[in-house]
N, C-alpha and C. Protein backbone atom coordinates (compact mmCIF):
# COMPACT_ATOMS: atom_id res chain seq x y z
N UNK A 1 -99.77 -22.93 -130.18
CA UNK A 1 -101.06 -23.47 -129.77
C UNK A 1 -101.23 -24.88 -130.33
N UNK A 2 -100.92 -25.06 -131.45
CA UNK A 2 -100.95 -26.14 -131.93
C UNK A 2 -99.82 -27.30 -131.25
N UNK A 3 -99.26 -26.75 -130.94
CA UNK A 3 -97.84 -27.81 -130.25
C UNK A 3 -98.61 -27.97 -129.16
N UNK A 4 -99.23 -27.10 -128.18
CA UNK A 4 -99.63 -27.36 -127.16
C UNK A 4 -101.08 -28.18 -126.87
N UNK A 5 -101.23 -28.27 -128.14
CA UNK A 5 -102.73 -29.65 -128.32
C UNK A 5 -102.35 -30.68 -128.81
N UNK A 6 -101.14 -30.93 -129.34
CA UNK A 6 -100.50 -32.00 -129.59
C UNK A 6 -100.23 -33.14 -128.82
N UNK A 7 -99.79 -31.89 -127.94
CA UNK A 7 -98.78 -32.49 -126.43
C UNK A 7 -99.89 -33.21 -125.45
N UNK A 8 -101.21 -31.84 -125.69
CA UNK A 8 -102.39 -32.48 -124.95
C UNK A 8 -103.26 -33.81 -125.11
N UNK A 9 -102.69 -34.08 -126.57
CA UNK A 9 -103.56 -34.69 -126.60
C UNK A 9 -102.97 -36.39 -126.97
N UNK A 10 -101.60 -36.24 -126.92
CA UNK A 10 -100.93 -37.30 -127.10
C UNK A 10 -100.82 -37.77 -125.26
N UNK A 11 -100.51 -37.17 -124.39
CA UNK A 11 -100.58 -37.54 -122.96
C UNK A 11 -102.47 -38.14 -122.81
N UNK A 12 -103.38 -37.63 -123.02
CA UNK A 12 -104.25 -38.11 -123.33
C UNK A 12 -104.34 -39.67 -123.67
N UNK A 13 -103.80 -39.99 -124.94
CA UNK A 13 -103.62 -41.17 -125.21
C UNK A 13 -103.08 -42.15 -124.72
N UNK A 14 -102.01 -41.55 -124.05
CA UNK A 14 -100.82 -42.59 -123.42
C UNK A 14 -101.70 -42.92 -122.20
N UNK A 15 -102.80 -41.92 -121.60
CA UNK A 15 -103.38 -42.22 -119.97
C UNK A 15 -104.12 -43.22 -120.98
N UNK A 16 -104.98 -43.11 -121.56
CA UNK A 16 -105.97 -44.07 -122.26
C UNK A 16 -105.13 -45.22 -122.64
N UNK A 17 -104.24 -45.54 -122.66
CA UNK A 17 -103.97 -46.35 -123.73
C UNK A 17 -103.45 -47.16 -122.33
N UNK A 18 -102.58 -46.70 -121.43
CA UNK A 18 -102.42 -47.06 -119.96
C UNK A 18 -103.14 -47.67 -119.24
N UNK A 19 -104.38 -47.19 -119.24
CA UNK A 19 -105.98 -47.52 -118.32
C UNK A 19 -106.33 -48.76 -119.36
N UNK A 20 -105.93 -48.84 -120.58
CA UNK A 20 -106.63 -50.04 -121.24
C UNK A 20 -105.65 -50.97 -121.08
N UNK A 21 -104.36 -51.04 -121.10
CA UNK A 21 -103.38 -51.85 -120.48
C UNK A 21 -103.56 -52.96 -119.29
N UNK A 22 -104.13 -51.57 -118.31
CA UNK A 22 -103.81 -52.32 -117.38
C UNK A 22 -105.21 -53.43 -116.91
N UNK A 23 -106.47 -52.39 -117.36
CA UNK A 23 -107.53 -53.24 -117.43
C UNK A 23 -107.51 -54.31 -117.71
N UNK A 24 -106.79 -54.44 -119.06
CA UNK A 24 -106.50 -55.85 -119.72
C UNK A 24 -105.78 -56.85 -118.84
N UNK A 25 -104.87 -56.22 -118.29
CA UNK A 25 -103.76 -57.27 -117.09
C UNK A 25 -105.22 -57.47 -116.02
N UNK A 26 -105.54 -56.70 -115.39
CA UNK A 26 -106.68 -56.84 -114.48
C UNK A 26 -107.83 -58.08 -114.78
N UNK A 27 -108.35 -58.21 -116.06
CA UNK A 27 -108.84 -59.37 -116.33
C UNK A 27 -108.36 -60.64 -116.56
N UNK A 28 -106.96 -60.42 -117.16
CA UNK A 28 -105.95 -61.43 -117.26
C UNK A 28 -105.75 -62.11 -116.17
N UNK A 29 -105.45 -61.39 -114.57
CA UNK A 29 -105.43 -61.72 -113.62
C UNK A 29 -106.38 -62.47 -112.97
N UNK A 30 -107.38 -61.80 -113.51
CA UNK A 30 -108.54 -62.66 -112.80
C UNK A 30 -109.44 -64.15 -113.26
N UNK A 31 -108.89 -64.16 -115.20
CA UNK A 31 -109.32 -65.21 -115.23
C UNK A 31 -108.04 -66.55 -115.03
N UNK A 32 -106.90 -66.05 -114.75
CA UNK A 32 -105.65 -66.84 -114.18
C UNK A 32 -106.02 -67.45 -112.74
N UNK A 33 -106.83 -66.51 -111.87
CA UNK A 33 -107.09 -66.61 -110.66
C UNK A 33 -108.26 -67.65 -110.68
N UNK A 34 -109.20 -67.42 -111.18
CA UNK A 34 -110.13 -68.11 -111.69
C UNK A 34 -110.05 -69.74 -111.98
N UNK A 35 -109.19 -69.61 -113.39
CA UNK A 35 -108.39 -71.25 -113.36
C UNK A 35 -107.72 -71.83 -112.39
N UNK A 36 -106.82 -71.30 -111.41
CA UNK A 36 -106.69 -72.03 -110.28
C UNK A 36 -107.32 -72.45 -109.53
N UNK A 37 -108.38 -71.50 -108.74
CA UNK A 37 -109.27 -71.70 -108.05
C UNK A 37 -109.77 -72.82 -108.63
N UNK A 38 -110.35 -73.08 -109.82
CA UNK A 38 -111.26 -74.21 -110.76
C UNK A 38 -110.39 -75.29 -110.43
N UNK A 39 -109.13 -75.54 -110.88
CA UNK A 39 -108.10 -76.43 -110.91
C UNK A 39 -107.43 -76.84 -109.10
């Protein structure tokens, strides 16, 4: 049981940690997009 909340809860993290990744690229993108447009 304990292995199996481990497991749960480390995949957990990796989605979280994934979704904050990519968010981050997502704004990255947009203030890149941003400066061109400006420029």
């Amino acid at each position: 049981m304990v292995r199996s909340g481990a497991r749960a809860a480390r995949a957990q993290f990796r989605q979280s940690f994934i979704f904050r990744f990519a968010d981050h690229l997502a704004k990255a993108g947009a203030i890149d997009q941003g400066n061109g447009d400006a420029t």
